[in-house]
PDB file of N, CA and C in Angstrom:
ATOM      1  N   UNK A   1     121.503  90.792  91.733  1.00  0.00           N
ATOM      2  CA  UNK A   1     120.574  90.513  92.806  1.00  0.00           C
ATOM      3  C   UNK A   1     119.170  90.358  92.224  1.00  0.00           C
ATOM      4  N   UNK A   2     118.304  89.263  92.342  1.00  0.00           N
ATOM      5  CA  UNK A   2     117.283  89.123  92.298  1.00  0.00           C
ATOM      6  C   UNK A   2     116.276  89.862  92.941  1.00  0.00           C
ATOM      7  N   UNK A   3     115.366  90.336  91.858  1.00  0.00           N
ATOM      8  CA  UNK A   3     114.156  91.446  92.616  1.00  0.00           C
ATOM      9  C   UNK A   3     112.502  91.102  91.992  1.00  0.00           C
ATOM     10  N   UNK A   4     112.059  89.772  93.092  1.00  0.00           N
ATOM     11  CA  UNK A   4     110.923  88.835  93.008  1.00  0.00           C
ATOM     12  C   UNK A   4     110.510  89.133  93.991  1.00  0.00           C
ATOM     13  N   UNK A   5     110.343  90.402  94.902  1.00  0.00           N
ATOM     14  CA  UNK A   5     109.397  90.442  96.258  1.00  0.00           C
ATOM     15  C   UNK A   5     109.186  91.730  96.038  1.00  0.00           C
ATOM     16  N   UNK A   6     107.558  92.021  95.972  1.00  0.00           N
ATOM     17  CA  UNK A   6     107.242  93.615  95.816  1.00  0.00           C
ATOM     18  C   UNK A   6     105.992  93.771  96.982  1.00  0.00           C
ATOM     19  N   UNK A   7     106.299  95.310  96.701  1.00  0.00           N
ATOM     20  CA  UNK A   7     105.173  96.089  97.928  1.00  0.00           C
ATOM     21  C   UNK A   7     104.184  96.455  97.128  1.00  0.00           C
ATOM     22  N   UNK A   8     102.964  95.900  98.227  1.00  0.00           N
ATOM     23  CA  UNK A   8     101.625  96.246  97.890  1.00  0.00           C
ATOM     24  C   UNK A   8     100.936  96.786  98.765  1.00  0.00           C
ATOM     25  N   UNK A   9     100.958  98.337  98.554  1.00  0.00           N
ATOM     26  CA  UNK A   9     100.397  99.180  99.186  1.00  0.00           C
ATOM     27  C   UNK A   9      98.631  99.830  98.836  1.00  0.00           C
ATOM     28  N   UNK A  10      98.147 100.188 100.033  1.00  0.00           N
ATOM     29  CA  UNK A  10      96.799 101.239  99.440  1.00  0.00           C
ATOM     30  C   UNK A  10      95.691 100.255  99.267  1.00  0.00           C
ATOM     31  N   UNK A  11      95.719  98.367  99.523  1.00  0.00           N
ATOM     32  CA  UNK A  11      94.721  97.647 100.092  1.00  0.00           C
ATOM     33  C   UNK A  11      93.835  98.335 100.746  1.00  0.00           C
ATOM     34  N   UNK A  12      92.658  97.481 100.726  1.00  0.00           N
ATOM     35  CA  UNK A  12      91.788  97.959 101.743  1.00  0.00           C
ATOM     36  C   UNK A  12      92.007  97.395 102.914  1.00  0.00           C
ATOM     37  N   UNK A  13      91.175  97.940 103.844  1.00  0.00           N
ATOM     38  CA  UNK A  13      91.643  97.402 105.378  1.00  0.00           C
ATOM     39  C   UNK A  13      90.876  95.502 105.414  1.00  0.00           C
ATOM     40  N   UNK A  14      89.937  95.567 104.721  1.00  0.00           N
ATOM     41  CA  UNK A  14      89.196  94.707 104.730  1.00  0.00           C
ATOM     42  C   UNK A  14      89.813  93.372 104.187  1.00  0.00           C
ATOM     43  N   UNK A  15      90.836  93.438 103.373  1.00  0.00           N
ATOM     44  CA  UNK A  15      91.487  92.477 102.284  1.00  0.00           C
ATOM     45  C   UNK A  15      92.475  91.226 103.235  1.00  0.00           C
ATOM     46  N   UNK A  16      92.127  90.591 102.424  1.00  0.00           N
ATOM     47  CA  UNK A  16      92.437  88.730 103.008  1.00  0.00           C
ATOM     48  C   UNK A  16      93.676  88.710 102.359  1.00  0.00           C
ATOM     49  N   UNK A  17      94.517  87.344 103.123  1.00  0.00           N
ATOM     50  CA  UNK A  17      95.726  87.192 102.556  1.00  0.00           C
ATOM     51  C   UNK A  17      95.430  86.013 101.194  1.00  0.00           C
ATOM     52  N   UNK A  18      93.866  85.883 101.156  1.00  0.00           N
ATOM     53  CA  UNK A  18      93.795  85.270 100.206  1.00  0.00           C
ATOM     54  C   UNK A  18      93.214  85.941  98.946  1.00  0.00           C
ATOM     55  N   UNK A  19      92.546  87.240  99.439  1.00  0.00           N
ATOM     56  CA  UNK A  19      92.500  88.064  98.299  1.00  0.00           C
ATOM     57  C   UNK A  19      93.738  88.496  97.606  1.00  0.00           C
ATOM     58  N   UNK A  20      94.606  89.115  98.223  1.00  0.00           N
ATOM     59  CA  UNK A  20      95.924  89.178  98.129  1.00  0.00           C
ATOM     60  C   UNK A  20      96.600  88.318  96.916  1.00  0.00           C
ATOM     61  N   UNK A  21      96.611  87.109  97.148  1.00  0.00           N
ATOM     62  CA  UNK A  21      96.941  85.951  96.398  1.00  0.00           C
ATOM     63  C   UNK A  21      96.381  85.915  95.416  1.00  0.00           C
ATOM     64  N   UNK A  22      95.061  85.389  95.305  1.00  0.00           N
ATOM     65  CA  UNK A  22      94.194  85.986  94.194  1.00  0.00           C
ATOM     66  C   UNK A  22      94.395  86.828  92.850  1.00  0.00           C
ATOM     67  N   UNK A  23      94.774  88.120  93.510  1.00  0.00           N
ATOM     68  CA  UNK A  23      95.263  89.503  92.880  1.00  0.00           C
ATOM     69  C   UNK A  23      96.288  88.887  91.924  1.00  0.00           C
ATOM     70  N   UNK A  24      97.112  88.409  92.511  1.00  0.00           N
ATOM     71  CA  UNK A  24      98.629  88.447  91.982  1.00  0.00           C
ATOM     72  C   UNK A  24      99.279  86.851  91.518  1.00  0.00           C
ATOM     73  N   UNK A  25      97.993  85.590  91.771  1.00  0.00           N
ATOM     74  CA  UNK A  25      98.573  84.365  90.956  1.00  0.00           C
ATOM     75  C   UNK A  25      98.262  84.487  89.658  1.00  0.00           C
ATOM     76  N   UNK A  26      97.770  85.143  89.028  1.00  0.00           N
ATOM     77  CA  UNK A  26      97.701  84.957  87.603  1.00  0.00           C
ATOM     78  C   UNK A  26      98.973  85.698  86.937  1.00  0.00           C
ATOM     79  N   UNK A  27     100.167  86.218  87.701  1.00  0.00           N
ATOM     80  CA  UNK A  27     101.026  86.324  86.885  1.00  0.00           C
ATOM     81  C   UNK A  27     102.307  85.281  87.050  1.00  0.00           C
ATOM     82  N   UNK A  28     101.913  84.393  87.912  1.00  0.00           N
ATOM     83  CA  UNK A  28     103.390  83.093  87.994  1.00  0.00           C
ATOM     84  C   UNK A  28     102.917  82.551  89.184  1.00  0.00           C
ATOM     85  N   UNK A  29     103.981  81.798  89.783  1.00  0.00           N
ATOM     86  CA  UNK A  29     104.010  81.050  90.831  1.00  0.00           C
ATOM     87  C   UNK A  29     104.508  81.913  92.401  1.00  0.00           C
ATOM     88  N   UNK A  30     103.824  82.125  93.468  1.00  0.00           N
ATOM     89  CA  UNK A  30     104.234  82.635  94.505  1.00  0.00           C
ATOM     90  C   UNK A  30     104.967  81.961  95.392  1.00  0.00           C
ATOM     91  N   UNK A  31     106.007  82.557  95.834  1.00  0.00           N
ATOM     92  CA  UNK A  31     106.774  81.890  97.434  1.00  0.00           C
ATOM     93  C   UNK A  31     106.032  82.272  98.101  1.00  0.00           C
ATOM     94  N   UNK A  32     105.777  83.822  98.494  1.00  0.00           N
ATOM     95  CA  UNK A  32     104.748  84.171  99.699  1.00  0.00           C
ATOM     96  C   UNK A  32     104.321  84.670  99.701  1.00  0.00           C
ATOM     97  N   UNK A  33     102.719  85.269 100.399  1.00  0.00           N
ATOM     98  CA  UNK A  33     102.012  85.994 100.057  1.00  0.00           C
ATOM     99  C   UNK A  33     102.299  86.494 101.946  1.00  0.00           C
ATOM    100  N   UNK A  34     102.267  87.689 102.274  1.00  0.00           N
ATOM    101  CA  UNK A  34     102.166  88.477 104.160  1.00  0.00           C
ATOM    102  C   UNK A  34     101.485  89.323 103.599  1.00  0.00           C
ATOM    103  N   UNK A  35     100.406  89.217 104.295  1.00  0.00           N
ATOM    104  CA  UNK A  35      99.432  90.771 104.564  1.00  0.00           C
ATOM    105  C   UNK A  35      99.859  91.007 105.790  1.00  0.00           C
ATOM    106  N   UNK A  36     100.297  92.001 106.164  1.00  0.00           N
ATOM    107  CA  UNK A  36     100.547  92.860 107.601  1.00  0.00           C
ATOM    108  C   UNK A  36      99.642  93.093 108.097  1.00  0.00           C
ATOM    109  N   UNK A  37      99.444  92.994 109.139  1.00  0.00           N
ATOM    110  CA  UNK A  37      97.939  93.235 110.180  1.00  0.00           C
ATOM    111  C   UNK A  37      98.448  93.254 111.406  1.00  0.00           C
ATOM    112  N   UNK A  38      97.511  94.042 112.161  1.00  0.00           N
ATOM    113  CA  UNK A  38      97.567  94.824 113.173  1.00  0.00           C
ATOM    114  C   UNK A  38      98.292  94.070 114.559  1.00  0.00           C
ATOM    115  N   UNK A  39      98.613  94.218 115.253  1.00  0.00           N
ATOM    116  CA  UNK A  39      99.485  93.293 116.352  1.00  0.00           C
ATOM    117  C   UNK A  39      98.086  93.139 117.346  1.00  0.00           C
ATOM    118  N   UNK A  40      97.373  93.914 117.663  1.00  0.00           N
ATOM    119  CA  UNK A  40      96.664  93.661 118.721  1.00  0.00           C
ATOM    120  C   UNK A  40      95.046  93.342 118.028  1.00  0.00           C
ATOM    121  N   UNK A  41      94.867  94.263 116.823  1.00  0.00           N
ATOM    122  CA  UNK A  41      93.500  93.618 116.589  1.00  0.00           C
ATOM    123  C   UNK A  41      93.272  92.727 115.532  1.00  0.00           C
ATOM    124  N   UNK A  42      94.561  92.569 114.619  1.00  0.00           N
ATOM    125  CA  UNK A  42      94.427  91.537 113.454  1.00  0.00           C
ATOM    126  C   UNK A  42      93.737  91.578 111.996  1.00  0.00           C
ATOM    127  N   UNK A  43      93.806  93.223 112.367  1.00  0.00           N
ATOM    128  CA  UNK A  43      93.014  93.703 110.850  1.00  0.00           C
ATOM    129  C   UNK A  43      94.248  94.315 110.552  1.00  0.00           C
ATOM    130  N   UNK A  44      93.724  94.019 108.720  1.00  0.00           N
ATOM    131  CA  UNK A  44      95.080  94.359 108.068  1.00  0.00           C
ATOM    132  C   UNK A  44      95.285  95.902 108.278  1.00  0.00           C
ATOM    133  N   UNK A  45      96.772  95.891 107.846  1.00  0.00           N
ATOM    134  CA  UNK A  45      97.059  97.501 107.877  1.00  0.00           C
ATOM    135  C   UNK A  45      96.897  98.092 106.733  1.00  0.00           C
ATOM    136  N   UNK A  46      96.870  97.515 105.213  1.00  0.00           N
ATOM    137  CA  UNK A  46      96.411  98.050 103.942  1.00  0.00           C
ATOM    138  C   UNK A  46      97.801  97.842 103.005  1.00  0.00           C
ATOM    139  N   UNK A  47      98.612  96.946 103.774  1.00  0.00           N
ATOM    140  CA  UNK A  47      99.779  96.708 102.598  1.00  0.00           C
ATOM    141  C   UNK A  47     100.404  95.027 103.084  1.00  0.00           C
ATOM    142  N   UNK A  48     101.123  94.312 102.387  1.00  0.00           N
ATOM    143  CA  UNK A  48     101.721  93.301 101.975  1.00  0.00           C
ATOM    144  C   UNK A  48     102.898  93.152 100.978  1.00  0.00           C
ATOM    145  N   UNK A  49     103.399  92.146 100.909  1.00  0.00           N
ATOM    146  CA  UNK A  49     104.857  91.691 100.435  1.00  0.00           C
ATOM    147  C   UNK A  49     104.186  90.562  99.969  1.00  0.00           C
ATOM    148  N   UNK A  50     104.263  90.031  98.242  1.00  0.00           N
ATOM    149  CA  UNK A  50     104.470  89.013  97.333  1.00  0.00           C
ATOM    150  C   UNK A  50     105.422  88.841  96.707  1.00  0.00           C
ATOM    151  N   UNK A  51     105.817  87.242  97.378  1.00  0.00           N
ATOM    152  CA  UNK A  51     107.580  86.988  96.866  1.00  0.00           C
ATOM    153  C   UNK A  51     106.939  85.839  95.715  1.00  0.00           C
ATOM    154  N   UNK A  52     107.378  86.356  94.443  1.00  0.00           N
ATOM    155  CA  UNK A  52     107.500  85.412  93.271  1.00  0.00           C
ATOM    156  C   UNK A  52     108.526  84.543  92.997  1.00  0.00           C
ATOM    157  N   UNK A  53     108.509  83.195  91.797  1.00  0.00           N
ATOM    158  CA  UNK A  53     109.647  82.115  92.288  1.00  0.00           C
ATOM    159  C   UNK A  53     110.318  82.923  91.042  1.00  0.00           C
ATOM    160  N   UNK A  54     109.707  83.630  90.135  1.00  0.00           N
ATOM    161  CA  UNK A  54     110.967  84.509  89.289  1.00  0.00           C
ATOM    162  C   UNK A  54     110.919  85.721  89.225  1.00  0.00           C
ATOM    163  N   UNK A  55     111.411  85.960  89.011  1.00  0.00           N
ATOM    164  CA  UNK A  55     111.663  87.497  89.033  1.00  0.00           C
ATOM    165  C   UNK A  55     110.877  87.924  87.655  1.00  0.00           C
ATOM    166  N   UNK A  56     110.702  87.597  86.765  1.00  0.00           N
ATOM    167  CA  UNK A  56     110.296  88.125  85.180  1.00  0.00           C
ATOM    168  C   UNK A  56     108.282  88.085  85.573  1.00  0.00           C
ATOM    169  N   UNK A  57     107.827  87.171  86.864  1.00  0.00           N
ATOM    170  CA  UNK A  57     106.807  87.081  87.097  1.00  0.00           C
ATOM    171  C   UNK A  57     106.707  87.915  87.973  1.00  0.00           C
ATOM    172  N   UNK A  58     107.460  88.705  88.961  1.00  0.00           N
ATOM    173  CA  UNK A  58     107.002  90.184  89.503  1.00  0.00           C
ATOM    174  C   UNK A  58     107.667  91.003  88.691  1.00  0.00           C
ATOM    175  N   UNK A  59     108.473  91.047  87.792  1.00  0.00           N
ATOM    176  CA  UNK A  59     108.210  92.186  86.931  1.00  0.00           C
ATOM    177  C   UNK A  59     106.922  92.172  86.001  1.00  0.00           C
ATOM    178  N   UNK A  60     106.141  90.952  85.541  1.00  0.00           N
ATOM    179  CA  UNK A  60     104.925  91.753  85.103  1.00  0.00           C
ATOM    180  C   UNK A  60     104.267  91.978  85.838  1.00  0.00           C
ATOM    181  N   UNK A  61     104.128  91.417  87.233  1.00  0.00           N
ATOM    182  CA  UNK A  61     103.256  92.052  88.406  1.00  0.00           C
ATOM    183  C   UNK A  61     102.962  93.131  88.846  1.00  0.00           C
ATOM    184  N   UNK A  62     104.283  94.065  88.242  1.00  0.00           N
ATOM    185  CA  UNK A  62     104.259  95.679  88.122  1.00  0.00           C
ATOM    186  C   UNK A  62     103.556  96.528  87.689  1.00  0.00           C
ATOM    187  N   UNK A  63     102.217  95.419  86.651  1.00  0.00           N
ATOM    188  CA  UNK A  63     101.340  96.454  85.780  1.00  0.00           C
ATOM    189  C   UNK A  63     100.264  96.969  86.908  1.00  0.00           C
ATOM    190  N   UNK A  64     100.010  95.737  87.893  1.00  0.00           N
ATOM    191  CA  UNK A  64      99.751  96.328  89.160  1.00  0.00           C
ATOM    192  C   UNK A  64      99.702  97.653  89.343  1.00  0.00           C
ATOM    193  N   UNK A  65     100.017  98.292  89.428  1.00  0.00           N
ATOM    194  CA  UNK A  65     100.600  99.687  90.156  1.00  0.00           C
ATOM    195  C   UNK A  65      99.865 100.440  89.209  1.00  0.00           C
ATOM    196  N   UNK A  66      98.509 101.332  90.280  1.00  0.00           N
ATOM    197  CA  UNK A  66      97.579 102.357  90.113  1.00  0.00           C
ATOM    198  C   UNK A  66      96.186 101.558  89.582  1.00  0.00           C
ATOM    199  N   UNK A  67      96.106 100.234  89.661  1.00  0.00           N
ATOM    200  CA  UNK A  67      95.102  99.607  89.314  1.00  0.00           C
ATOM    201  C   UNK A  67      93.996 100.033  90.577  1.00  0.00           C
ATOM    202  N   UNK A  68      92.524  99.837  90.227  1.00  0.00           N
ATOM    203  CA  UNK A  68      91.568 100.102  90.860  1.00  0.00           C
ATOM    204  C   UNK A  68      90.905  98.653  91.522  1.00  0.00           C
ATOM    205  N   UNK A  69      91.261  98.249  92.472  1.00  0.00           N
ATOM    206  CA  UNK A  69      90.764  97.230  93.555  1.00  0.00           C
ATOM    207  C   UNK A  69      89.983  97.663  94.515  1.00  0.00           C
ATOM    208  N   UNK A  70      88.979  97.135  94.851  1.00  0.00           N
ATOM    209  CA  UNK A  70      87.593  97.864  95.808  1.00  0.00           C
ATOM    210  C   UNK A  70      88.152  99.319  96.033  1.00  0.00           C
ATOM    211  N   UNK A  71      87.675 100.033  95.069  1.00  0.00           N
ATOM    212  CA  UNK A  71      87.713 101.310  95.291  1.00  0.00           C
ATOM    213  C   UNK A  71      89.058 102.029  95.615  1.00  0.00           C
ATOM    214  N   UNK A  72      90.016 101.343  95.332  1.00  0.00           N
ATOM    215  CA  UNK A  72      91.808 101.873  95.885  1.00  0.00           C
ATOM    216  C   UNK A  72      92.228 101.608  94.602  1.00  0.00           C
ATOM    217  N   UNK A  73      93.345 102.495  94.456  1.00  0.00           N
ATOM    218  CA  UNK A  73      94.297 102.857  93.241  1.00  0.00           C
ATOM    219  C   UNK A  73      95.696 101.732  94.036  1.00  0.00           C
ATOM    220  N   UNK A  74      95.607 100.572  93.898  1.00  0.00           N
ATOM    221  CA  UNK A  74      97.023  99.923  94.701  1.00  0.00           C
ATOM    222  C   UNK A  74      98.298 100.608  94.039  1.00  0.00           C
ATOM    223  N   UNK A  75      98.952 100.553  94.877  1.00  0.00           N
ATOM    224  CA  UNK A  75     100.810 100.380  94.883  1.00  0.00           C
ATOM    225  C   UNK A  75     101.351  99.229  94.693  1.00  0.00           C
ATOM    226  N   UNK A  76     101.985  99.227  93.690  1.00  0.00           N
ATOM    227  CA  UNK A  76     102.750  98.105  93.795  1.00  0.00           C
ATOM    228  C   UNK A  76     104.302  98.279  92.822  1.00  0.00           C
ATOM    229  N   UNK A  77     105.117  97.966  93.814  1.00  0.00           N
ATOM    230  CA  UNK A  77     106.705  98.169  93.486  1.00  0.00           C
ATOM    231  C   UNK A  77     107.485  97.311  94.018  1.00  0.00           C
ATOM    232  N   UNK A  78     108.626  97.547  93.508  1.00  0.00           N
ATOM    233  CA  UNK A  78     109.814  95.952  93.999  1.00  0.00           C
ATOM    234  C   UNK A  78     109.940  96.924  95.465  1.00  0.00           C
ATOM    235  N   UNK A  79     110.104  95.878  96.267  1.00  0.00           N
ATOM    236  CA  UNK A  79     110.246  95.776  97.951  1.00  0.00           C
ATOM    237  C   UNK A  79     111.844  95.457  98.276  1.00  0.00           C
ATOM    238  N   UNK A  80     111.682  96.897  98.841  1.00  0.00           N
ATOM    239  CA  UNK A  80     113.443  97.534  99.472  1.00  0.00           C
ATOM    240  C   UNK A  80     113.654  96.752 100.735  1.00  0.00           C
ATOM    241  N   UNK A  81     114.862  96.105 100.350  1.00  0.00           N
ATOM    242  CA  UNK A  81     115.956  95.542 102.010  1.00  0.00           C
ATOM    243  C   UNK A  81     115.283  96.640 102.904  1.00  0.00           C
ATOM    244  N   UNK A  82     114.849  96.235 103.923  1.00  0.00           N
ATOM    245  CA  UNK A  82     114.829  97.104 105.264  1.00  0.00           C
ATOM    246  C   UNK A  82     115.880  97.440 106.239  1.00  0.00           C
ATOM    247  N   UNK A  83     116.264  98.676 105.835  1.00  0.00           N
ATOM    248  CA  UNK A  83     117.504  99.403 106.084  1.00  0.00           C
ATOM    249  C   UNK A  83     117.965  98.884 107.680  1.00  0.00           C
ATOM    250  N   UNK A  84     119.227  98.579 107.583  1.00  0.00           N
ATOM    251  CA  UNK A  84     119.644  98.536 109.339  1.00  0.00           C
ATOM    252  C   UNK A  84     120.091  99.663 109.967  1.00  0.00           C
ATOM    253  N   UNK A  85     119.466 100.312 110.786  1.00  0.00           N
ATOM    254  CA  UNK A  85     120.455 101.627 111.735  1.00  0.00           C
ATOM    255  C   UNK A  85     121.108 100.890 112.419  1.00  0.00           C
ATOM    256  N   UNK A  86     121.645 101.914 112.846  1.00  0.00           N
ATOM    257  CA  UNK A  86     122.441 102.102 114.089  1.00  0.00           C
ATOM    258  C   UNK A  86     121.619 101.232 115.549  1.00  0.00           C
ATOM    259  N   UNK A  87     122.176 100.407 115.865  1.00  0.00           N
ATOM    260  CA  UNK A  87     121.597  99.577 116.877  1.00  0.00           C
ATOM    261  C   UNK A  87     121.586 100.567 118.604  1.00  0.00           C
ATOM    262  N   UNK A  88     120.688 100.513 119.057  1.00  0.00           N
ATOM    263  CA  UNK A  88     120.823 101.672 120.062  1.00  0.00           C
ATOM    264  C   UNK A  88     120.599 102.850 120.287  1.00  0.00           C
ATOM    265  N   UNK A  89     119.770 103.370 119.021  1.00  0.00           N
ATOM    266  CA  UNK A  89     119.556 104.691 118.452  1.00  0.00           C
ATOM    267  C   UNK A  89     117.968 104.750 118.760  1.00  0.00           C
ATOM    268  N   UNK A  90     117.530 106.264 118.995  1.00  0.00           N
ATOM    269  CA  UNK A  90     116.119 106.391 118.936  1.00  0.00           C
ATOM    270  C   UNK A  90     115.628 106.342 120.516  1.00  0.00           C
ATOM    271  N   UNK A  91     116.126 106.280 121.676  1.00  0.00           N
ATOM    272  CA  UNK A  91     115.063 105.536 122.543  1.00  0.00           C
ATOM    273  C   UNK A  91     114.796 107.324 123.710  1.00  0.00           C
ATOM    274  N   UNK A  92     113.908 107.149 123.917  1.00  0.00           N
ATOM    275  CA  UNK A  92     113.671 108.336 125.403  1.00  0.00           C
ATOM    276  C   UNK A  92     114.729 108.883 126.114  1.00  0.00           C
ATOM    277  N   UNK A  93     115.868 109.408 126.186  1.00  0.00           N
ATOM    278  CA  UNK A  93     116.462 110.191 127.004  1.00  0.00           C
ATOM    279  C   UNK A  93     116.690 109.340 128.583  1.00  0.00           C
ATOM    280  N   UNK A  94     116.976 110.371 129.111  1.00  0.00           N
ATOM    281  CA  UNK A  94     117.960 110.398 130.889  1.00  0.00           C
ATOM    282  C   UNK A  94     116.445 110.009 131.368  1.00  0.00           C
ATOM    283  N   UNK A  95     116.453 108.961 132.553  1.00  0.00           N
ATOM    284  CA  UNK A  95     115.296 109.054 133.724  1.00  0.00           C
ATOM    285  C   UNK A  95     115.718 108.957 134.913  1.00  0.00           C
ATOM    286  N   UNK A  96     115.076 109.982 135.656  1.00  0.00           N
ATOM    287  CA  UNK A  96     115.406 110.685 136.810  1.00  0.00           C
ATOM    288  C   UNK A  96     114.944 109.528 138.226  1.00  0.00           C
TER     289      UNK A  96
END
């Protein structure tokens, strides 16, 4: 299995999806750059997903990780399948 999409955590709130990009084209070619941001106000949440077209270009992307970007120590690690539960699980109880 190919592992070319990593998490970038510990951004600042302030950071563009083009800073983002920025950060991380000087080690290859990107499929995608998502900064996550807020649903209602559109400021980022302080993390993102960069999918590389090889994999050997997010593994050096890894040196990433604990670097100092405006004042933040980033995260950056290969980005885990998002687990599926149990469909139906989790919700509020009996209503009366």
């Amino acid at each position: 299995m190919q592992q070319n999409k990593l998490f970038v955590g510990n951004l600042a709130f302030s950071a563009t999806q083009a800073d983002v990009e920025a950060l991380f084209s000087d080690y290859g070619e990107l499929n995608e750059v998502r900064l996550i941001t807020d649903r209602d106000s559109g400021q980022s949440r302080g993390f993102a997903f960069v999918t590389f077209s090889a994999q050997k270009d997010a593994e050096s992307a890894l040196e990433m990780n604990g670097k100092l970007v405006n004042g933040r120590s980033l995260v950056v690690n290969i980005a885990k399948e998002k687990s599926k539960g149990r469909p139906g699980r989790g919700g509020g109880g009996r209503r009366y």
